[in-house]
Protein backbone atom coordinates (compact mmCIF):
# COMPACT_ATOMS: atom_id res chain seq x y z
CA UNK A 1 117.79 103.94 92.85
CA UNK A 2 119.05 105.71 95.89
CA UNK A 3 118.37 105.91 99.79
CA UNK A 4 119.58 107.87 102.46
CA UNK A 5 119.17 106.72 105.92
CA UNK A 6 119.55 109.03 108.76
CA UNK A 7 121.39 107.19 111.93
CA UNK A 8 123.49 104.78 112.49
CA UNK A 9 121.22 102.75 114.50
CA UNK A 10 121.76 99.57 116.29
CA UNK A 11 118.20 97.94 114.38
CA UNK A 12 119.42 100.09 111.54
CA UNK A 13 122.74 97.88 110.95
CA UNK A 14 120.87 94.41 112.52
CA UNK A 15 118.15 94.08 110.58
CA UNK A 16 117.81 96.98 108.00
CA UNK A 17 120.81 97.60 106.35
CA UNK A 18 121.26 93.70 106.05
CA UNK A 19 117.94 94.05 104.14
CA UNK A 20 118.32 96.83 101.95
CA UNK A 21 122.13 95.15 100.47
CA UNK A 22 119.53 92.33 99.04
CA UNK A 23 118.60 95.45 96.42
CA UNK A 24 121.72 94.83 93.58
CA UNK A 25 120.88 98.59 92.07
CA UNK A 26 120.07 99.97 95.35
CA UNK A 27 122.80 102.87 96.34
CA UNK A 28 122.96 103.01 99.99
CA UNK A 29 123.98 106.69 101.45
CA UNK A 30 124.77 107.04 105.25
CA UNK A 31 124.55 109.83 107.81
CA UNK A 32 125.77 109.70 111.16
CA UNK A 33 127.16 111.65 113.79
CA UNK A 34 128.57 108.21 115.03
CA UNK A 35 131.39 106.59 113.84
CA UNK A 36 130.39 104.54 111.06
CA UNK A 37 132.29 100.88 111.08
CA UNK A 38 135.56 100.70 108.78
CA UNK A 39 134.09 97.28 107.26
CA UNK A 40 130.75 98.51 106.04
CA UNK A 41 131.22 100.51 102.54
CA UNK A 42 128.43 103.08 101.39
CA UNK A 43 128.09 104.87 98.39
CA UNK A 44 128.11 108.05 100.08
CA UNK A 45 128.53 109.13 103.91
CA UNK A 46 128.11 112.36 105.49
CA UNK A 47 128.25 113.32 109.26
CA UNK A 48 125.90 115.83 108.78
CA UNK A 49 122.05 115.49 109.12
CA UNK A 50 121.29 118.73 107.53
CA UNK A 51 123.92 118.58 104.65
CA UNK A 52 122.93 114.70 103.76
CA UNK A 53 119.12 115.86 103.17
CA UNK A 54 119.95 119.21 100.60
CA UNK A 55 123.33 117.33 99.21
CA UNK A 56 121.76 113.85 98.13
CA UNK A 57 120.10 113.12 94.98
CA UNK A 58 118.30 110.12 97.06
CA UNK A 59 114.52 110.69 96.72
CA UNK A 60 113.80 108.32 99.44
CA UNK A 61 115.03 108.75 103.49
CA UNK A 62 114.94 106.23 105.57
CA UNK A 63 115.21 107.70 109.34
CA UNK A 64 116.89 105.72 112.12
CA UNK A 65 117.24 107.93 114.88
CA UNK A 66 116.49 108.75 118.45
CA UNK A 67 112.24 108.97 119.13
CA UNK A 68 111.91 112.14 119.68
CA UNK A 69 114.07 112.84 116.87
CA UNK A 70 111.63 111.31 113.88
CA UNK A 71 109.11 114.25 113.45
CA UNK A 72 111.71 117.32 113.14
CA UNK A 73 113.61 115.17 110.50
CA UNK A 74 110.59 113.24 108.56
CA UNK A 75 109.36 116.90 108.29
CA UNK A 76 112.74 118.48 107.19
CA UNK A 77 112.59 115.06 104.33
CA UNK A 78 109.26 115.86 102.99
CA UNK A 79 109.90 119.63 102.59
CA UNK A 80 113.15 118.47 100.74
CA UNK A 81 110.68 116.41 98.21
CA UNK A 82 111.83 113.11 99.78
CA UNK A 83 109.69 109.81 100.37
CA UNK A 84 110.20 109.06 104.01
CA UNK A 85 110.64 106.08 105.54
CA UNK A 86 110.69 106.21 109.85
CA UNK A 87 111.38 103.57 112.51
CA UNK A 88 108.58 103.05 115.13
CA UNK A 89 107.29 104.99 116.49
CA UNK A 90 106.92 107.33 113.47
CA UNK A 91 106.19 110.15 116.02
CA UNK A 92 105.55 110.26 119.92
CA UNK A 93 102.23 112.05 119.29
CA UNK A 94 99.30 112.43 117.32
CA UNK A 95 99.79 115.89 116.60
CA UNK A 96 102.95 115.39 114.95
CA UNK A 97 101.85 112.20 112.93
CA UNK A 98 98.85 114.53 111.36
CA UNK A 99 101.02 117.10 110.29
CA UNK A 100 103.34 114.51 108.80
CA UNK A 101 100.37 113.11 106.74
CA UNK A 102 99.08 116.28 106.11
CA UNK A 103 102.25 117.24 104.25
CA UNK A 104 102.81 114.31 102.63
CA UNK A 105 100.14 114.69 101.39
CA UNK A 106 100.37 117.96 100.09
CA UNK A 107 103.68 117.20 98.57
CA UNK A 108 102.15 113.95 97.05
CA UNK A 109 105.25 111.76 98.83
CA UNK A 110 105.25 108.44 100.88
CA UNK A 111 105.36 108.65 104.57
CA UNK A 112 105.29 104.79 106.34
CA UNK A 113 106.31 103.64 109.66
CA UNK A 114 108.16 100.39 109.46
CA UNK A 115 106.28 97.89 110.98
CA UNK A 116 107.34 94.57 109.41
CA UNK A 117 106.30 91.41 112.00
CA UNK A 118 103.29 91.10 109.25
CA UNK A 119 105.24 90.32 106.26
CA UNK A 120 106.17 87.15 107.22
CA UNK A 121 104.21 84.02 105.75
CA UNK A 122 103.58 82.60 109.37
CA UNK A 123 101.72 85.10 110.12
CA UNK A 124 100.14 85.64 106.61
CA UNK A 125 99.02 82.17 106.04
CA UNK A 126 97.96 81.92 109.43
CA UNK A 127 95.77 84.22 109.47
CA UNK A 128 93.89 83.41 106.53
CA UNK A 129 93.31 80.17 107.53
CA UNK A 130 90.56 81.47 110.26
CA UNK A 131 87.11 81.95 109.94
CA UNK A 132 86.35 85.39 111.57
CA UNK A 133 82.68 84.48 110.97
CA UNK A 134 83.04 82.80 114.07
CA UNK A 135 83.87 84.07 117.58
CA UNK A 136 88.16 84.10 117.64
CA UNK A 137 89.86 84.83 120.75
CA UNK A 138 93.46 86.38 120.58
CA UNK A 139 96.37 86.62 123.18
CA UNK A 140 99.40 88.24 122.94
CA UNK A 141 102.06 89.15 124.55
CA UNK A 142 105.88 91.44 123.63
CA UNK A 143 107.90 91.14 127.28
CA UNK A 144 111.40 91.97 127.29
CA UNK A 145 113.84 92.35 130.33
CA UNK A 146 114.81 95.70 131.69
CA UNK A 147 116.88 97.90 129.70
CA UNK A 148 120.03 99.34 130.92
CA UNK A 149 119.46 102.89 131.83
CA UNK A 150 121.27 104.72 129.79
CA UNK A 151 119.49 103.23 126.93
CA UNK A 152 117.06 105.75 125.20
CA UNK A 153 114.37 103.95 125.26
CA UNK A 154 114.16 104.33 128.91
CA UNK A 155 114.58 108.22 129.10
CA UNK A 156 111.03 109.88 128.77
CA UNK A 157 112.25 113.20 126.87
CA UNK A 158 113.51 110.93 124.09
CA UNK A 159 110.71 109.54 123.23
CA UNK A 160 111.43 106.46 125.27
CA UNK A 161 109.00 103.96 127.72
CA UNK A 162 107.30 100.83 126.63
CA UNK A 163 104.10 102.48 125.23
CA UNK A 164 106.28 104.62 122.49
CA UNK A 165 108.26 101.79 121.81
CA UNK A 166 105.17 98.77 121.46
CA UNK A 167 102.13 100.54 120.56
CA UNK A 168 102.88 100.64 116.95
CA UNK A 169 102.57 96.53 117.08
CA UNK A 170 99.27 96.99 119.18
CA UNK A 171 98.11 99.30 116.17
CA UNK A 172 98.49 97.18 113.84
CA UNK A 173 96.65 94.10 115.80
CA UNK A 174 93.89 96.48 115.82
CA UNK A 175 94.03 97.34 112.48
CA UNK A 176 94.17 93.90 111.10
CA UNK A 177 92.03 91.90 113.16
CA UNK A 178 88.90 94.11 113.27
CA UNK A 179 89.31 95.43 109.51
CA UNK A 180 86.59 97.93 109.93
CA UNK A 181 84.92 98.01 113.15
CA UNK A 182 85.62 99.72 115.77
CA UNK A 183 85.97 97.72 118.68
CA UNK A 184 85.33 98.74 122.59
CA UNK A 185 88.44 99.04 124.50
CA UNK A 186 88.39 98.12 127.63
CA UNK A 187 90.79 97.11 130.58
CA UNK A 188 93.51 99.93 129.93
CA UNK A 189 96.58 99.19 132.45
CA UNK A 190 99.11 101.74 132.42
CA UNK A 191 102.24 100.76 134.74
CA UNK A 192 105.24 103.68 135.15
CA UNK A 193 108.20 104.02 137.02
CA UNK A 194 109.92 107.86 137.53
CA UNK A 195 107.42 109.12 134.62
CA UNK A 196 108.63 105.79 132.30
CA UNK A 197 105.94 103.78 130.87
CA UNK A 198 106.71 100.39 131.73
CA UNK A 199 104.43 98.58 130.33
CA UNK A 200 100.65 98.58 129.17
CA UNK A 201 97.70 96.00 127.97
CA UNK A 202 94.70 96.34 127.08
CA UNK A 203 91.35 93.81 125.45
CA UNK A 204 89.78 94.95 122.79
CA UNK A 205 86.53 93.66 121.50
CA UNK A 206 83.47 92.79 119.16
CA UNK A 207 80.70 90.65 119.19
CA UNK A 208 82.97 88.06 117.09
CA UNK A 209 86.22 89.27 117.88
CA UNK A 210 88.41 89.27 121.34
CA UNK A 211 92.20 90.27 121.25
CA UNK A 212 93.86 90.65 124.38
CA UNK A 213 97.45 92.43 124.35
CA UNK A 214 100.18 92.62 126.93
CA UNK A 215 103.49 94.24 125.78
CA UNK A 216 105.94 95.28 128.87
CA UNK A 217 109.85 96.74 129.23
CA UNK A 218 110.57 94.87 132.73
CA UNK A 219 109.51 91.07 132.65
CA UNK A 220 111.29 88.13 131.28
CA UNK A 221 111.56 87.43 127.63
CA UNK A 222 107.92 86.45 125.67
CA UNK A 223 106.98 87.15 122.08
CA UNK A 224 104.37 84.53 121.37
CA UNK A 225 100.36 84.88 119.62
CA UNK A 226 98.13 82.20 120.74
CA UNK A 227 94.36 82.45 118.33
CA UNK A 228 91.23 80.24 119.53
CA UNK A 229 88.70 80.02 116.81
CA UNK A 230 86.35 77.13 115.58
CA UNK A 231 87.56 74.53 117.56
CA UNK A 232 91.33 75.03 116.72
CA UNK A 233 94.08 76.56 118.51
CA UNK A 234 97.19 78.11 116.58
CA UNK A 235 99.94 79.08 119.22
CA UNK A 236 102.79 81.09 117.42
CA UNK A 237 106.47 81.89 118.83
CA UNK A 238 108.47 85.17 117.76
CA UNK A 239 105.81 86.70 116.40
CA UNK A 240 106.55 90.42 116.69
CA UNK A 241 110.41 89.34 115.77
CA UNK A 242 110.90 86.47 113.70
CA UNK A 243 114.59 85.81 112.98
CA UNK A 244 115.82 86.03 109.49
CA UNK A 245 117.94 82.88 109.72
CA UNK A 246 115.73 80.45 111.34
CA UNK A 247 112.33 78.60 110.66
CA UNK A 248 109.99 79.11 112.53
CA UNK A 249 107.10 76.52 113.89
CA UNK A 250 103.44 76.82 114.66
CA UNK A 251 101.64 74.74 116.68
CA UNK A 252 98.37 73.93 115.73
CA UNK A 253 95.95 72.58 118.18
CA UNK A 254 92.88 70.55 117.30
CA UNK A 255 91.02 71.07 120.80
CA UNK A 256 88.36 67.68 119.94
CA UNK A 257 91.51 65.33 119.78
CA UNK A 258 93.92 67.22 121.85
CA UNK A 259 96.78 66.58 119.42
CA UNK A 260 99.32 69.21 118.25
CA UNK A 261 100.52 69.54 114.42
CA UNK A 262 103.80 71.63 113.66
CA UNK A 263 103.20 73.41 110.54
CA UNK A 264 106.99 75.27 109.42
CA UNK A 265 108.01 77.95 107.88
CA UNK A 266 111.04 78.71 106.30
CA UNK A 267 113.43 81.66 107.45
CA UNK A 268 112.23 85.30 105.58
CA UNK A 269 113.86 88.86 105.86
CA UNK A 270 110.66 90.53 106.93
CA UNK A 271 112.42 93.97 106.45
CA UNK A 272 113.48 93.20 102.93
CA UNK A 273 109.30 92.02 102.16
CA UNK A 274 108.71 95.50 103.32
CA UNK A 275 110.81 97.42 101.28
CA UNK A 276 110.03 95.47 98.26
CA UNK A 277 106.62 96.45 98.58
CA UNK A 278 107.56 99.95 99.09
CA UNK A 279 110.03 100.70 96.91
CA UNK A 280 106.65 99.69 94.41
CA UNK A 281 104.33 101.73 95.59
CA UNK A 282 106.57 104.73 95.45
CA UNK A 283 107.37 103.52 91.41
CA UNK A 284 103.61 103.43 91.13
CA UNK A 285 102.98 106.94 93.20
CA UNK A 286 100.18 104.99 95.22
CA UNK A 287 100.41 106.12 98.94
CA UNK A 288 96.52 106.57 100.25
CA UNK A 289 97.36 102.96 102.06
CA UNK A 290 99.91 104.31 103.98
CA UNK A 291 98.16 107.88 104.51
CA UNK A 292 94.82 105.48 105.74
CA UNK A 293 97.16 103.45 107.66
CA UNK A 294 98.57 106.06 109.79
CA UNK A 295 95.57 108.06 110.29
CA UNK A 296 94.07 104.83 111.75
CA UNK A 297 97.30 104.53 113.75
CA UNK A 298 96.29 107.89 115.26
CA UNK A 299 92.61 107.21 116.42
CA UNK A 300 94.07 103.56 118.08
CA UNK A 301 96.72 104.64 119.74
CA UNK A 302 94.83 107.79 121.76
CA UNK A 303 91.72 104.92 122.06
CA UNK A 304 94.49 102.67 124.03
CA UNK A 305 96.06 105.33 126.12
């Protein structure tokens, strides 16, 4: 099996490309416009976008570049017959996401966003361990510190600004935790600085389900979950990052006794979970999860706006 990836991103060669060399018969094509490093061999580079996508024989393109960047080339992928693979945010608006399932579609081809926080067991096991029968409250928060300005992520016309860059996680909380329903969303905050979002929450609700999210691109460093449900509190760090080389702890809070119990969980590529799971699906030529997936991603992301 083959994939191309498109960039030579810096999550590209921290956490996917460490991922995807866990595949033995996986053949790993590069293109870049950057210079790619001396010590990292590929089976095939090109500095070409265009040329990579019509020259491979890779049916699946993994795409690692700039935001505003992803539609144009997830397109160009699909009409080339090629499953496609894009870092979040897929797109930077709805319009382009719907055409982008539209035409996958069409050509019968994956499309996914790669989201991966979920994959791990923490949060897996977790979550299955509450009773959603009952009223469960959720916190969260994704703070980092300012970026450096230059960094795209901070320009507007490349797709940067904190909602582009966090939203996808806030999809998927909504996704997950309310299955089905749709809750009401309420409290919308919005903060931006020279057109830049930087940063946004939001609570969303049911009658048995509250899930309050903060995610922001100028305070200091948080990445924790805290769920309150049936008399137990579960308070979890690194949740929309865990490392790949460290365990990871949980604490679990009985609130009757007050006393805490660390429950561990042993380091997991989160990346490679993913693309184990995809790389099956595509063998198996089942994509209507991922098509429902992003369409759902669609209908959150203009609710939380």
């Amino acid at each position: 099996m083959k994939i191309l990836v498109l960039g030579n991103s810096s999550i590209f060669n921290r956490k996917v490309l460490p991922a995807l060399r866990k595949f033995k018969n996986l053949a790993i094509e590069v293109a870049s416009k950057r210079k790619i490093k001396k010590n990292i061999s590929y089976s095939k580079t090109y500095n070409s976008y265009q040329d990579a996508i019509k020259k491979t024989r890779a049916k699946i393109v993994y795409i690692s570049l700039i935001n505003s960047k992803h539609y144009f080339w997830a397109k160009k992928c699909l009409e080339q017959k090629k499953h496609v693979i894009v870092d979040k945010p897929i797109t930077i608006n709805s319009r382009e996401l719907l055409n982008l399932i539209l035409l996958a579609k069409k050509k019968k081809l994956l499309i996914s966003e790669a989201i991966v926080f979920h994959y791990h067991k923490q949060f897996k096991e977790l979550i299955n361990k509450i009773d959603f029968k009952k009223f469960t409250e959720i916190s969260t928060s994704f703070h980092i510190p300012k970026l450096d300005k230059s960094n795209f992520r901070n320009i507007p016309k490349l797709g940067g600004g904190c909602y582009q860059d966090m939203s996808p996680y806030a999809a998927y909380l909504i996704r997950f935790f309310f299955q089905n329903q749709k809750p009401i969303i309420k409290k919308k905050i919005h903060n931006f600085y020279k057109d830049n979002s930087n940063s946004f929450s939001f609570e969303a609700m049911t009658s048995k389900v509250n899930l309050k999210c903060s995610f922001s691109f100028n305070k200091s460093y948080k990445n924790y979950m805290k769920i309150n449900s049936d008399k137990k509190e579960y308070k979890i760090k690194n949740v929309f990052s865990p490392p790949t080389d460290q365990s990871l702890i949980v604490i679990k809070v009985n609130k009757k006794s007050n006393k805490n119990k660390k429950i561990y969980y042993k380091a997991q590529n989160t990346f490679y979970t993913y693309f184990n799971m995809v790389f099956k699906i595509i063998k198996n030529k089942k994509f209507g999860f991922f098509y429902k997936q992003l369409n759902q991603t669609t209908e959150i992301k203009n609710e939380i706006i």
